[in-house]
N, C-alpha and C. Protein backbone atom coordinates (compact mmCIF):
# COMPACT_ATOMS: atom_id res chain seq x y z
N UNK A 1 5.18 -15.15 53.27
CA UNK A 1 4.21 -14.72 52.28
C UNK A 1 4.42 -13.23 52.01
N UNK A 2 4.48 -12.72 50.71
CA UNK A 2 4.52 -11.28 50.10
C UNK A 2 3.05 -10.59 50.03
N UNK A 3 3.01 -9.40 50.07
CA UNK A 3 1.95 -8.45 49.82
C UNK A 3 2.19 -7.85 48.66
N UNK A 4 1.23 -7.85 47.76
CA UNK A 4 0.98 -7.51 46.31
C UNK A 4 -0.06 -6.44 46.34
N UNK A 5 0.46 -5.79 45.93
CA UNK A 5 -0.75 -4.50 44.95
C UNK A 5 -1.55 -5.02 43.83
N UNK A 6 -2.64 -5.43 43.31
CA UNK A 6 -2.45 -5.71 41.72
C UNK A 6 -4.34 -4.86 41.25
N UNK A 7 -3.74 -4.05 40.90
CA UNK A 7 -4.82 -2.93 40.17
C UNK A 7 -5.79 -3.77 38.84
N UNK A 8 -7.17 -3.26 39.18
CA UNK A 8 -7.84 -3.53 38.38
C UNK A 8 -8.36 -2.71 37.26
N UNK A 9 -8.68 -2.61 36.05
CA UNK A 9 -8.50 -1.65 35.03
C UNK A 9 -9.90 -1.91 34.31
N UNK A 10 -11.21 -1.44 34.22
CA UNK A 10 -12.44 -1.41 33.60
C UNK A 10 -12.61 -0.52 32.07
N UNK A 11 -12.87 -1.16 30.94
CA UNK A 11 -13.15 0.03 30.38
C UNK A 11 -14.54 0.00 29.52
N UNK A 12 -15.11 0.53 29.62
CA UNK A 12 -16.53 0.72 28.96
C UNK A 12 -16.74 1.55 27.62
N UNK A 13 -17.90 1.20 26.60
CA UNK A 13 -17.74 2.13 26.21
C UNK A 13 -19.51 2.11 25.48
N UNK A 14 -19.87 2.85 24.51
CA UNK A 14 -21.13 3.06 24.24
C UNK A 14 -20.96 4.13 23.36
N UNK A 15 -21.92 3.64 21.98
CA UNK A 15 -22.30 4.81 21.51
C UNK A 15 -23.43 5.09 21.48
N UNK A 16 -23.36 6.44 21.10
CA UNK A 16 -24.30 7.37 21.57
C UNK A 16 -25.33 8.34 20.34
N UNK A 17 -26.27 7.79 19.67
CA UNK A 17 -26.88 9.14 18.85
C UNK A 17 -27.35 10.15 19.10
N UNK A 18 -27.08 11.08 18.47
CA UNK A 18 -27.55 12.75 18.40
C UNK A 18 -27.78 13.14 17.21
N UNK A 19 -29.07 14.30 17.34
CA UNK A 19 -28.79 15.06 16.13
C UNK A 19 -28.67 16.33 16.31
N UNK A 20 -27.67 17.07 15.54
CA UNK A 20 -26.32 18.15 15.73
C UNK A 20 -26.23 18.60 14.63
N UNK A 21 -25.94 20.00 14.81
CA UNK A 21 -25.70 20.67 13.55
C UNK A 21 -24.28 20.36 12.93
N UNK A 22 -23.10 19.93 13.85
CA UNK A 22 -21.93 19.64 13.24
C UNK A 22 -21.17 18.72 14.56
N UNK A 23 -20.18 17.82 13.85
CA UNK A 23 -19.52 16.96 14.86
C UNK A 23 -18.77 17.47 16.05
N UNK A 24 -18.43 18.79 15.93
CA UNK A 24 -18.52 19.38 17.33
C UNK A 24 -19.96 19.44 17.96
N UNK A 25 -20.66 20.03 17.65
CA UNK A 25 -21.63 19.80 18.91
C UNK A 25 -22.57 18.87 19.15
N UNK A 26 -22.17 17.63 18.48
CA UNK A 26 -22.23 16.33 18.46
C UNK A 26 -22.04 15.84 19.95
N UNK A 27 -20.16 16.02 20.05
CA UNK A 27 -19.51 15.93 20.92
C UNK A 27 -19.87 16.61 22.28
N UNK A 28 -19.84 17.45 22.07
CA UNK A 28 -20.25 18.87 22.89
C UNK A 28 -21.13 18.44 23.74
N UNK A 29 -22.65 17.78 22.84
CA UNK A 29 -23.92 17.92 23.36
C UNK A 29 -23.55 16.26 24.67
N UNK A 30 -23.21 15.58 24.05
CA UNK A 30 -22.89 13.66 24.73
C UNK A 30 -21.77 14.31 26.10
N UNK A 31 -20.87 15.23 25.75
CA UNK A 31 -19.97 15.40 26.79
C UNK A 31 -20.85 16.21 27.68
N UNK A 32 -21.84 17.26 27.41
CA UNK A 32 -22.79 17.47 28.50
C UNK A 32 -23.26 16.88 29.24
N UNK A 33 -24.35 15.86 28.34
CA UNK A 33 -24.72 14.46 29.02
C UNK A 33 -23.95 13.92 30.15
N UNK A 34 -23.10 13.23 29.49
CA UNK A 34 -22.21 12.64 30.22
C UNK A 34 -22.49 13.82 31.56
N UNK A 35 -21.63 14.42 31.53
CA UNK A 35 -21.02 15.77 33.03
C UNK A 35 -22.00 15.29 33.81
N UNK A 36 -23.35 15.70 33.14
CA UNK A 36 -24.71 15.58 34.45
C UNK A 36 -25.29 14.46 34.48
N UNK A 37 -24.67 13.41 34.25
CA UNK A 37 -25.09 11.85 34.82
C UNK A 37 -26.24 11.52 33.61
N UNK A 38 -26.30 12.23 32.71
CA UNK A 38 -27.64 11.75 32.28
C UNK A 38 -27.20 10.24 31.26
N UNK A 39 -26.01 10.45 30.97
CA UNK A 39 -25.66 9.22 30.55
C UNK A 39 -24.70 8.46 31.59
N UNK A 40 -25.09 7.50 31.60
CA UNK A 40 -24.05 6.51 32.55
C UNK A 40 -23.87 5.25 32.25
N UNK A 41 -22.33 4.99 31.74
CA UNK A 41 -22.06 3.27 31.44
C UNK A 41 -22.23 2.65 32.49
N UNK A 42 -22.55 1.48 32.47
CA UNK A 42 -22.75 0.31 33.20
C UNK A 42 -22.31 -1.30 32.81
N UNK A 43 -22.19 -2.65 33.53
CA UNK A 43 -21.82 -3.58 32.76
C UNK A 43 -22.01 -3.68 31.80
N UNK A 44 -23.49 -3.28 31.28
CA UNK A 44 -23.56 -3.59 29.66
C UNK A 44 -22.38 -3.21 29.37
N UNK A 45 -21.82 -1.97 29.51
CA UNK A 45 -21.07 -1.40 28.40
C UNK A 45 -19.44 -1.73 28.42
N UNK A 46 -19.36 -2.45 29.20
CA UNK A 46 -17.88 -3.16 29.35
C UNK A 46 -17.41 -3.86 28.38
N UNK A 47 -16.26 -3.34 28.07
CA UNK A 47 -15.27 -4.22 26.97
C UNK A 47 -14.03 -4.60 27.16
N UNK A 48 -13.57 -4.30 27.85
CA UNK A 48 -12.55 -5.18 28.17
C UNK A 48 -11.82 -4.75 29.92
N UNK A 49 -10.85 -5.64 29.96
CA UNK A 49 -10.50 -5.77 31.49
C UNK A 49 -8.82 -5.89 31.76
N UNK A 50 -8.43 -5.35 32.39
CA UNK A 50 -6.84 -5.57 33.03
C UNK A 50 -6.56 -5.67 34.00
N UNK A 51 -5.77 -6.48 34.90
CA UNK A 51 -5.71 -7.08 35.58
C UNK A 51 -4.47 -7.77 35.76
N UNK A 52 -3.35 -6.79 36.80
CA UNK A 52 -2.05 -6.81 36.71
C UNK A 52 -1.37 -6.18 37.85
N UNK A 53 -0.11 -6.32 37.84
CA UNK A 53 0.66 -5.59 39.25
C UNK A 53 0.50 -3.84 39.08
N UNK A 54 0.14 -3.64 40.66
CA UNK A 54 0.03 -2.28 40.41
C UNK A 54 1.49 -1.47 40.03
N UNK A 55 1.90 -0.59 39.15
CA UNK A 55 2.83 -0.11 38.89
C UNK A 55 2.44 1.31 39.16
N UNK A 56 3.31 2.30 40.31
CA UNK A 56 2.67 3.52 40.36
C UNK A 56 3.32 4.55 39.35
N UNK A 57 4.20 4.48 38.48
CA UNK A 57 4.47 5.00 37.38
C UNK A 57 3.44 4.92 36.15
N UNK A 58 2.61 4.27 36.45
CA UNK A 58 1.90 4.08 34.67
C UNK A 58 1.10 5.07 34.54
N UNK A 59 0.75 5.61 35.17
CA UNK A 59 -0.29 6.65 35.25
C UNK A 59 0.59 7.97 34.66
N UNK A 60 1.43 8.17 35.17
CA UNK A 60 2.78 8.88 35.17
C UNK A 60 3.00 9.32 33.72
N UNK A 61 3.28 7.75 32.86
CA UNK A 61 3.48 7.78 31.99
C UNK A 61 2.82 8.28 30.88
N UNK A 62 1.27 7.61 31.30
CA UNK A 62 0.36 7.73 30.39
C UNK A 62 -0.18 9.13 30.27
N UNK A 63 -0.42 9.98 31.42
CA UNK A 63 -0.17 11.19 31.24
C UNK A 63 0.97 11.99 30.46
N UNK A 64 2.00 11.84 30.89
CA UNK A 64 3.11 12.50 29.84
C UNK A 64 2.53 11.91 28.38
N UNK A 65 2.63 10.85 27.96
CA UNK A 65 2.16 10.83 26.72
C UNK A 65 0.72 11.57 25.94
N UNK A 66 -0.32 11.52 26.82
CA UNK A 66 -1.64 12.38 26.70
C UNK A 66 -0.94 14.12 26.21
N UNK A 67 -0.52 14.47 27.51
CA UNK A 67 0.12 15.97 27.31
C UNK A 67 1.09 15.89 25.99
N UNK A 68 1.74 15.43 25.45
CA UNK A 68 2.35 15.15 24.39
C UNK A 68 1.78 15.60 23.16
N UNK A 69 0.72 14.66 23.13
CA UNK A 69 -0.18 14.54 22.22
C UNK A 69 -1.47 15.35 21.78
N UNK A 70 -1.79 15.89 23.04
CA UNK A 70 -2.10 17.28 23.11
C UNK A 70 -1.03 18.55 22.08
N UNK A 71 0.15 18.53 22.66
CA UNK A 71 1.01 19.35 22.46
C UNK A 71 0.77 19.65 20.82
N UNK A 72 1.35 18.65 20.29
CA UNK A 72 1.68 18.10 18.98
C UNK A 72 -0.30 18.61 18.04
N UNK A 73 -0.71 18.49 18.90
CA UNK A 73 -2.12 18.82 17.97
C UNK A 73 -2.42 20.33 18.04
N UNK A 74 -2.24 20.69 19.00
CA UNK A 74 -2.12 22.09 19.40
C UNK A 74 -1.10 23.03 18.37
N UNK A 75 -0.24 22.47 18.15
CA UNK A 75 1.36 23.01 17.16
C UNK A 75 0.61 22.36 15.57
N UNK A 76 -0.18 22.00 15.51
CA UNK A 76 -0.49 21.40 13.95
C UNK A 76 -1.58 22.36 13.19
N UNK A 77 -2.49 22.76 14.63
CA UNK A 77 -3.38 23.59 14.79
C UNK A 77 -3.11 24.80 14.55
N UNK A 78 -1.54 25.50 15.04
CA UNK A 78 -1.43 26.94 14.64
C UNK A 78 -0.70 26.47 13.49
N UNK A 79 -0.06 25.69 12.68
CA UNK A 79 0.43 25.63 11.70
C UNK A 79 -0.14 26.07 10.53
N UNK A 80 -1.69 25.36 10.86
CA UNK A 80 -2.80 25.46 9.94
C UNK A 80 -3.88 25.73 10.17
């Protein structure tokens, strides 16, 4: 018999109203929230699920692509 890794993957999500002087501090104000627990997903807010071999590169990956994409917005940003 083999030993398997196989990672489980949750993702939640929820929206959220505010009223804000502009969609930054829209954001701003929910990402506060969020920080100090005052908002917290729970099953309700589950949407979907993965459920697969653990691969310890994916994370890896998915970071390099994040930083990427960062990059690229950052360079669009001093463009304009």
């Amino acid at each position: 018999m083999n030993k398997y890794k196989v990672e489980i993957t949750e993702y939640h999500q929820r929206v959220i109203e505010v009223d804000a002087e502009s969609e930054e501090d829209a954001i701003s104000m929910v990402k506060e929230d969020y920080r100090k627990e005052n908002i917290v997903l729970d099953d309700f807010d589950l949407t979907g699920l993965d459920i697969e071999i653990y691969n310890p590169n994916k994370f890896n990956k998915w970071f390099q692509i994040r930083c990427f994409m960062h990059l690229i917005s950052l360079y669009k940003a001093f463009l304009f």
